[in-house]
N, C-alpha and C. Protein backbone atom coordinates (compact mmCIF):
# COMPACT_ATOMS: atom_id res chain seq x y z
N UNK A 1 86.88 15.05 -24.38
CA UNK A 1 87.58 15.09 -23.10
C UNK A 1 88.33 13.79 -22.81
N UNK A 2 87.87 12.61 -23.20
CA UNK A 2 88.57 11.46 -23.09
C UNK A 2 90.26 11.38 -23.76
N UNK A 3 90.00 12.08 -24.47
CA UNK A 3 91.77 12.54 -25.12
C UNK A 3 92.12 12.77 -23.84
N UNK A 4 91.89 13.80 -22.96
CA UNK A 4 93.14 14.77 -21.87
C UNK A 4 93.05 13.40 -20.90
N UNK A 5 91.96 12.33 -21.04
CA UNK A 5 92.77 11.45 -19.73
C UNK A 5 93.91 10.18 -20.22
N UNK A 6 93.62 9.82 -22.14
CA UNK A 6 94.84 9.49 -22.62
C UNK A 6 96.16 10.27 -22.31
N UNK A 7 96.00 11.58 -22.57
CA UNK A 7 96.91 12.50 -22.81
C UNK A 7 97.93 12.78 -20.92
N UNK A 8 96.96 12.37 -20.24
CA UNK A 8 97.76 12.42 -19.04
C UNK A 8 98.49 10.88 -18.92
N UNK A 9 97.68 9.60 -19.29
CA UNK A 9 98.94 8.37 -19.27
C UNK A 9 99.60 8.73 -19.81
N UNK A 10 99.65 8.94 -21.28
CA UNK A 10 100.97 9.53 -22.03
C UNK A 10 101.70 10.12 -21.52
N UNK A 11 101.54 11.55 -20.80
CA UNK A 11 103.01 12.04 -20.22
C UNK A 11 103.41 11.25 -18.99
N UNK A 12 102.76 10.65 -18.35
CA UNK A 12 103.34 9.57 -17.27
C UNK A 12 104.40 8.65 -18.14
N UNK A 13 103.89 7.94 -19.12
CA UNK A 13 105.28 7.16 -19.87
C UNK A 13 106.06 7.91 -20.55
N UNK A 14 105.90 9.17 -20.44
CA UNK A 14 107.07 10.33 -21.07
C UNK A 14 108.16 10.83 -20.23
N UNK A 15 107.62 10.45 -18.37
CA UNK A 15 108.63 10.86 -17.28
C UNK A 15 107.94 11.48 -16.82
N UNK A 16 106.90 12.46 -17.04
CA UNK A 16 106.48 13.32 -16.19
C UNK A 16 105.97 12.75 -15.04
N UNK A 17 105.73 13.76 -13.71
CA UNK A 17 105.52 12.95 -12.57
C UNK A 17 104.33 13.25 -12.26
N UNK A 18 103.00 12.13 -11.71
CA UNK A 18 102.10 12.08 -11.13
C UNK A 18 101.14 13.50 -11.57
N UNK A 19 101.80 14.37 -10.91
CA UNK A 19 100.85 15.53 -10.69
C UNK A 19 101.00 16.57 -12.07
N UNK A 20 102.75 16.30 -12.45
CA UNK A 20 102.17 16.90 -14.29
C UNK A 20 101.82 16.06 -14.75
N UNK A 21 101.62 14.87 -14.87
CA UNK A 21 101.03 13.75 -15.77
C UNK A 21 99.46 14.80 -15.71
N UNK A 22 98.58 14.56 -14.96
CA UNK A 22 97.36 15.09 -14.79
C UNK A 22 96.99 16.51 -14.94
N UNK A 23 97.62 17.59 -14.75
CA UNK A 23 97.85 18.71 -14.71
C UNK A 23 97.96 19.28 -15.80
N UNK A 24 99.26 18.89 -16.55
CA UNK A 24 99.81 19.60 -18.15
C UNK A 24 98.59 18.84 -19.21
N UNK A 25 97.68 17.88 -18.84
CA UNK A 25 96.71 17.40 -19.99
C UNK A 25 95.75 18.79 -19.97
N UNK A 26 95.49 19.17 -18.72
CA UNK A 26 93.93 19.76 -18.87
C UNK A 26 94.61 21.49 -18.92
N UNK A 27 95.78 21.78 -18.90
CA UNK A 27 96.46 23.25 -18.67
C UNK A 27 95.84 24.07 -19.71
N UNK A 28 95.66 24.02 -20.86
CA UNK A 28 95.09 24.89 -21.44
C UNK A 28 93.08 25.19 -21.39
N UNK A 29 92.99 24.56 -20.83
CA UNK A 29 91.52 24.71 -20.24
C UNK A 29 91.37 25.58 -19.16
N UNK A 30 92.95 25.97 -18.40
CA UNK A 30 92.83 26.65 -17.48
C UNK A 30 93.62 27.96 -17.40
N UNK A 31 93.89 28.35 -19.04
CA UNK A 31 94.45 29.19 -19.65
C UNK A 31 96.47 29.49 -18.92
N UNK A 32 96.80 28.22 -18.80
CA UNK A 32 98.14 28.07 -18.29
C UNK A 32 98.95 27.18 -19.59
N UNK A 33 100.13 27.68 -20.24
CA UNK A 33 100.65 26.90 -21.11
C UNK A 33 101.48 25.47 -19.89
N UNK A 34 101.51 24.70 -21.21
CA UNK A 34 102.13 23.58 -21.15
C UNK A 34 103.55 23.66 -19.88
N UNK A 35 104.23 24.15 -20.42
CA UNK A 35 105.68 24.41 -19.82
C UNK A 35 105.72 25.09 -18.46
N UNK A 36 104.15 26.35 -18.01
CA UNK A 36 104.30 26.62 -16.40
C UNK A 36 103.64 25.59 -16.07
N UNK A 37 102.45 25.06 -16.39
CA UNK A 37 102.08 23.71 -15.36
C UNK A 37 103.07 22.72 -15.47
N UNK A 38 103.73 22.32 -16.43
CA UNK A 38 105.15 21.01 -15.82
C UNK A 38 106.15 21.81 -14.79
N UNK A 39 106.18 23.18 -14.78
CA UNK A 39 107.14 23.85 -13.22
C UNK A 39 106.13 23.90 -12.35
N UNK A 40 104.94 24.51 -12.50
CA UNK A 40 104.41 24.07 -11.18
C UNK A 40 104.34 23.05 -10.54
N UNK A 41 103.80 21.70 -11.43
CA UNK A 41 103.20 20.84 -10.85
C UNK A 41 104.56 19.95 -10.59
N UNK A 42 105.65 20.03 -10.62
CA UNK A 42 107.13 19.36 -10.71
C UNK A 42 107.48 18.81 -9.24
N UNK A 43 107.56 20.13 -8.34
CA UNK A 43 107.27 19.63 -6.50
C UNK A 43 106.49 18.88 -6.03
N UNK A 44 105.43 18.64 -6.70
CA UNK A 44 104.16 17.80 -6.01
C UNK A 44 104.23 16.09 -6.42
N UNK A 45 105.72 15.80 -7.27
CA UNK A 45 105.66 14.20 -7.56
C UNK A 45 105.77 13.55 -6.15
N UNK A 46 105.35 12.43 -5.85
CA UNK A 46 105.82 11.38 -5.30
C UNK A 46 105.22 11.71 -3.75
N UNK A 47 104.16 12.30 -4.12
CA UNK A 47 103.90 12.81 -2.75
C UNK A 47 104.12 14.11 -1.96
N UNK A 48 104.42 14.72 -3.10
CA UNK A 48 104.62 16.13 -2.66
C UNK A 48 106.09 16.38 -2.39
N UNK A 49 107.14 16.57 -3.21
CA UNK A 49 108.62 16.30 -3.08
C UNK A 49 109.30 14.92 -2.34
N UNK A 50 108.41 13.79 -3.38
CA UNK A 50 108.85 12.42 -2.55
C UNK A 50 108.81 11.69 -1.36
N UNK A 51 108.09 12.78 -0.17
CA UNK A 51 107.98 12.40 1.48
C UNK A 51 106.29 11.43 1.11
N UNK A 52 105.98 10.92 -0.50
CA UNK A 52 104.64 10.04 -0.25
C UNK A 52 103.63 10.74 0.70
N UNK A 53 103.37 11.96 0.58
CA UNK A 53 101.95 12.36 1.36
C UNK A 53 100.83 12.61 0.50
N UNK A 54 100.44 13.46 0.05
CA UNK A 54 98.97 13.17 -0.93
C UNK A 54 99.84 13.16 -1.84
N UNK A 55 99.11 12.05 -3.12
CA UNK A 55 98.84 11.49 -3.93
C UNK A 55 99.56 12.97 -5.22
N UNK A 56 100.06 12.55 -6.23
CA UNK A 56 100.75 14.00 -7.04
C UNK A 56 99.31 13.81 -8.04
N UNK A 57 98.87 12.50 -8.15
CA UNK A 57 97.91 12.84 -9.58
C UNK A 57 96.91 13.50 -8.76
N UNK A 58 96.20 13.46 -7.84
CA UNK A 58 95.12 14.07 -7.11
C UNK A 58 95.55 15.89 -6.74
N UNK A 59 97.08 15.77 -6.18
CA UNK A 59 96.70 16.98 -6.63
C UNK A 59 97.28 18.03 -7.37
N UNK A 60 97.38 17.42 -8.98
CA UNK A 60 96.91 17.90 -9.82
C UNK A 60 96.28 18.26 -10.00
N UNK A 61 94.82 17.37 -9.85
CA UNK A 61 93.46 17.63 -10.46
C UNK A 61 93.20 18.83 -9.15
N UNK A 62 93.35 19.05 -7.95
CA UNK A 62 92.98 20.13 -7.24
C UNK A 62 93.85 21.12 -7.56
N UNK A 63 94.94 21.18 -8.15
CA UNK A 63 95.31 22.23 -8.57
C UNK A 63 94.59 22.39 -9.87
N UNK A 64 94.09 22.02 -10.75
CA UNK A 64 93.35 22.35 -11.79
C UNK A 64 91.55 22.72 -11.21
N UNK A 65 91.45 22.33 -10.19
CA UNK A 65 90.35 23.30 -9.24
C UNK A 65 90.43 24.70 -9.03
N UNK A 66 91.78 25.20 -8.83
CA UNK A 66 92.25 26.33 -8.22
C UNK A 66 91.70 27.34 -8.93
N UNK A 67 92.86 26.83 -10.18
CA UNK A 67 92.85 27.90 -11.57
C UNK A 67 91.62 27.85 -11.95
N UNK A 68 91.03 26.60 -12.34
CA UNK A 68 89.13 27.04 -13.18
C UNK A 68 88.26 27.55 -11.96
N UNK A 69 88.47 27.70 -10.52
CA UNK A 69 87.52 28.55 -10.07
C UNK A 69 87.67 29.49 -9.41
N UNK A 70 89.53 29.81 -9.19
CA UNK A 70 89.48 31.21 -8.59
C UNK A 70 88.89 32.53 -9.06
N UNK A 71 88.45 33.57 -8.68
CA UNK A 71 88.47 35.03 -9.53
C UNK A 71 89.58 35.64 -9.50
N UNK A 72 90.12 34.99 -8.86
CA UNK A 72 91.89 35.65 -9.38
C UNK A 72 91.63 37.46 -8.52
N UNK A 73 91.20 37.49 -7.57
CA UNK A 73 90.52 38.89 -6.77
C UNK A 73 91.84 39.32 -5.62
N UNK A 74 92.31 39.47 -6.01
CA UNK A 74 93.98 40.10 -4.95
C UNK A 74 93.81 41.18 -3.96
N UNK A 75 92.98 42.26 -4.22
CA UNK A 75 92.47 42.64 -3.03
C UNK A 75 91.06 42.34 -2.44
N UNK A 76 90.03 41.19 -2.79
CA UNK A 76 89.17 40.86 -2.10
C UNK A 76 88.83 39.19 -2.13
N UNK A 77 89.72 38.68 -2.00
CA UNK A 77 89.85 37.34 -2.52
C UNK A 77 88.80 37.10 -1.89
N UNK A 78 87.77 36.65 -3.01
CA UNK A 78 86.37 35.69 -2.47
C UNK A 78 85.51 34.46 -3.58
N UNK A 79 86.76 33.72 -3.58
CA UNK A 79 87.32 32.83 -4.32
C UNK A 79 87.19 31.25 -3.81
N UNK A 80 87.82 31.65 -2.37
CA UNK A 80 88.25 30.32 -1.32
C UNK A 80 87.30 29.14 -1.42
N UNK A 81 86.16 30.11 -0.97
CA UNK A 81 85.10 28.81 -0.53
C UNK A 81 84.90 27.64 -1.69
N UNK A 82 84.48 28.28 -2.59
CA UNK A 82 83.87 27.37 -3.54
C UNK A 82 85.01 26.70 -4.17
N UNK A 83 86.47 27.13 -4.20
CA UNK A 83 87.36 26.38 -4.68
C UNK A 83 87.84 25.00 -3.58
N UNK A 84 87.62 25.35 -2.44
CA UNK A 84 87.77 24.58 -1.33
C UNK A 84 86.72 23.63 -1.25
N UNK A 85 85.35 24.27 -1.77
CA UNK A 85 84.25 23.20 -1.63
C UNK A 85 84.82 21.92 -2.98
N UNK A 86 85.08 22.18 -4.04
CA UNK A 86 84.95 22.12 -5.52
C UNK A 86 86.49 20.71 -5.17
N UNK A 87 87.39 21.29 -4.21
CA UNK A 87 88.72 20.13 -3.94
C UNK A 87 88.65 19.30 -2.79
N UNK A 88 87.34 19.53 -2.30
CA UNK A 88 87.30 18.49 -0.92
C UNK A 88 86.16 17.25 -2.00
N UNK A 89 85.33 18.10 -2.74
CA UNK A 89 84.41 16.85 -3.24
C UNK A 89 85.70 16.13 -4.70
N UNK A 90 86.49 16.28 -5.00
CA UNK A 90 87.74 15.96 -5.90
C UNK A 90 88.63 14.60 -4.77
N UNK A 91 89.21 15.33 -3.80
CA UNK A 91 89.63 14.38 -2.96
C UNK A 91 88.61 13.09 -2.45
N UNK A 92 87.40 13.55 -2.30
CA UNK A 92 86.64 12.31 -1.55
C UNK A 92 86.25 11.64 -2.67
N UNK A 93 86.09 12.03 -3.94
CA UNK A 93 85.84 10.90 -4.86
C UNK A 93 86.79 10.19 -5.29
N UNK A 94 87.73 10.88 -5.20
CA UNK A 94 89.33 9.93 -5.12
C UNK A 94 89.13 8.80 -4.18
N UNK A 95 88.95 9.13 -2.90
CA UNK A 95 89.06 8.32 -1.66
C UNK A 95 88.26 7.30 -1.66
N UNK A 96 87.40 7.44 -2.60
CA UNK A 96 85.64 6.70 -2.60
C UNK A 96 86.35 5.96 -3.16
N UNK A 97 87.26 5.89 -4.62
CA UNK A 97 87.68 5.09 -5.44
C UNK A 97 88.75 4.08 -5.06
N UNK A 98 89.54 5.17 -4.20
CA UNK A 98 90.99 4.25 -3.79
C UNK A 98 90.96 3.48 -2.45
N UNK A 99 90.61 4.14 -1.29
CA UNK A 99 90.48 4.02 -0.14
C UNK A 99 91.42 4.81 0.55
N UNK A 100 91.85 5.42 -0.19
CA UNK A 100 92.98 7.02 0.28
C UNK A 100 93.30 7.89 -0.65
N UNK A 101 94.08 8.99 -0.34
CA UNK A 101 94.88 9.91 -1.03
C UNK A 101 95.87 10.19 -0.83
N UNK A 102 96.78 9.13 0.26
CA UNK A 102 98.07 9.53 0.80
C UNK A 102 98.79 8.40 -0.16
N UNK A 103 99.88 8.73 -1.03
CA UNK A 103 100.78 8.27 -2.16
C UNK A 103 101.43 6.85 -1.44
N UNK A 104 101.72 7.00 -0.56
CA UNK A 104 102.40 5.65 0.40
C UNK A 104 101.31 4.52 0.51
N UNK A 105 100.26 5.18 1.16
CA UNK A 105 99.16 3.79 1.00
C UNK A 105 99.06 3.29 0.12
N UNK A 106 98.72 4.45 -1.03
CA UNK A 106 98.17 4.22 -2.21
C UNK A 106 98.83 3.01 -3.08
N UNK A 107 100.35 3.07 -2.62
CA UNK A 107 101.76 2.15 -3.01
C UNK A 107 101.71 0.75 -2.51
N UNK A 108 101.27 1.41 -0.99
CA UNK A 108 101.60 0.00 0.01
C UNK A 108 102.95 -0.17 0.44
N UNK A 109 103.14 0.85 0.66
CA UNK A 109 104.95 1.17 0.95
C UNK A 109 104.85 0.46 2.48
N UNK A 110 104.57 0.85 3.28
CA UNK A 110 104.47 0.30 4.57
C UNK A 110 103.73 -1.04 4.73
N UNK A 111 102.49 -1.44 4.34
CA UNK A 111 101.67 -2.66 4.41
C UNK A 111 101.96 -3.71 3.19
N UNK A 112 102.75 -3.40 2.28
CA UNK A 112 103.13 -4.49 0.90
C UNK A 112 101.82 -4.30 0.52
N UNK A 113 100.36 -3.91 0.81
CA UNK A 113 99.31 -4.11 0.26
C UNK A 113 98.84 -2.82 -0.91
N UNK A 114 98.70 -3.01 -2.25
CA UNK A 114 98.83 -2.13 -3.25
C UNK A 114 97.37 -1.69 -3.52
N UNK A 115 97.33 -0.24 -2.91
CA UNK A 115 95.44 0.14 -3.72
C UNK A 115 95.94 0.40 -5.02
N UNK A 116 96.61 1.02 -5.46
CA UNK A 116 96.22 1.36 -6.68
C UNK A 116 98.02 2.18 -7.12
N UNK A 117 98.03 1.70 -7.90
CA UNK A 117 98.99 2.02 -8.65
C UNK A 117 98.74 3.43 -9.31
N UNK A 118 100.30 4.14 -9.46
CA UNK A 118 100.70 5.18 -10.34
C UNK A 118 100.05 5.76 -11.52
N UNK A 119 99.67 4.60 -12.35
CA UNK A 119 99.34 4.57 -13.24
C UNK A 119 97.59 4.66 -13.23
N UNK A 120 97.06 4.10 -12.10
CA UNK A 120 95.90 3.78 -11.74
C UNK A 120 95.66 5.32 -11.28
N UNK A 121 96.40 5.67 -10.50
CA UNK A 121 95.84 7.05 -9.56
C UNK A 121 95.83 7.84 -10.84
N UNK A 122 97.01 8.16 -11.98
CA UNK A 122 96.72 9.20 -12.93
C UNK A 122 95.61 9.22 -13.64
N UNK A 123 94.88 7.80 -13.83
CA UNK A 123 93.83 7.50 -14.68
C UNK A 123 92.71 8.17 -14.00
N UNK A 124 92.56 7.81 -12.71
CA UNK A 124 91.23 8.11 -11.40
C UNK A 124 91.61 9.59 -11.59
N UNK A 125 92.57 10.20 -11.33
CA UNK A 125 92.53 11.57 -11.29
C UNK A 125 92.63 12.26 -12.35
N UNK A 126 92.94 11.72 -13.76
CA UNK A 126 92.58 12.35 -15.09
C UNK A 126 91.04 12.68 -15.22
N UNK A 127 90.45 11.51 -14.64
CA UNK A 127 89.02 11.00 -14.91
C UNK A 127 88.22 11.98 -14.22
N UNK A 128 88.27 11.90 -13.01
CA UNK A 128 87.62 13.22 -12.22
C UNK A 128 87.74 14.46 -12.73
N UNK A 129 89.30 14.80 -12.99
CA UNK A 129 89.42 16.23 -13.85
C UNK A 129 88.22 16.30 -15.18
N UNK A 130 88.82 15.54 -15.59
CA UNK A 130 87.35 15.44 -17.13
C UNK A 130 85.84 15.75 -16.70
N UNK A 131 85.35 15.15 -15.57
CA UNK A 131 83.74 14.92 -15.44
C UNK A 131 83.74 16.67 -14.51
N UNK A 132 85.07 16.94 -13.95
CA UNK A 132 84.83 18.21 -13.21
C UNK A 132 85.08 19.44 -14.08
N UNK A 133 85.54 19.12 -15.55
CA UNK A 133 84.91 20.46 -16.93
C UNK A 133 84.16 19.88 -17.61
N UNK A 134 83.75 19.04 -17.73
CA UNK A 134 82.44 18.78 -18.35
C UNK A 134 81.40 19.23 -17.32
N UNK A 135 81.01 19.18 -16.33
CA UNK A 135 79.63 19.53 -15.20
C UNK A 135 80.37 21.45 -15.65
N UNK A 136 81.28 21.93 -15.58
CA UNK A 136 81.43 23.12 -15.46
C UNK A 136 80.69 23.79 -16.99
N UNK A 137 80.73 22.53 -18.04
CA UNK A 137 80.37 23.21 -19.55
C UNK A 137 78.85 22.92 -19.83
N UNK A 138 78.09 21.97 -18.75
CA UNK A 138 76.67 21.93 -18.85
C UNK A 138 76.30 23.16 -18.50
């Protein structure tokens, strides 16, 4: 598993943004090729189409929550909870790490004061993705 959190810096120095950096590493674990997770996850750079609101590598990794725990149930969707439980404990271990999840703080766009860099958030949120399919394969 330590490959897919190389494999997400790598597409960060390839261009990809934040949330495919993190996303397109772990996509085939979540039976999605390569090429729909870089369109999905494409809107969510920079804060979610650039306005810096949550974090794109974080949510990646909650979009890679979605897919490994929905039942995919269209007329009885009963799915929500545990995917909702499964991306609030994703975000707060983010938060534990950074001291946010909003992309601007995270920058220091407003305060000059830097938690954590681009590069830093893809790593934290590669990292979580990893330990959150590994607990799924114990």
């Amino acid at each position: 598993m330590e490959e897919r959190v190389q494999k997400a810096m790598e597409n960060h120095k390839k261009g990809y943004n934040c949330c495919q950096a993190v996303a397109c590493a772990y996509a085939d674990l979540v039976g999605v090729d390569e090429e729909t997770m870089f369109r999905i996850a494409e809107g969510f750079g920079a804060g979610m189409g650039g306005l810096e609101g949550v974090c794109g590598a974080i949510s990646g990794a909650v979009m890679l929550a979605g897919l490994k725990t929905s039942t995919c149930n269209l007329e009885s969707p009963n799915s929500k909870g545990k995917t909702y439980l499964e991306s609030k404990e994703i975000l707060e271990r983010f938060k534990e790490m950074n001291q946010s999840i909003i992309c601007k703080e995270l920058k220091g766009i407003e305060t000059k004061k830097i938690l954590r860099t681009c590069s830093g958030c893809i790593y934290d949120a590669a990292q979580i993705a990893k330990e959150m399919f590994e607990m799924e394969a114990e």
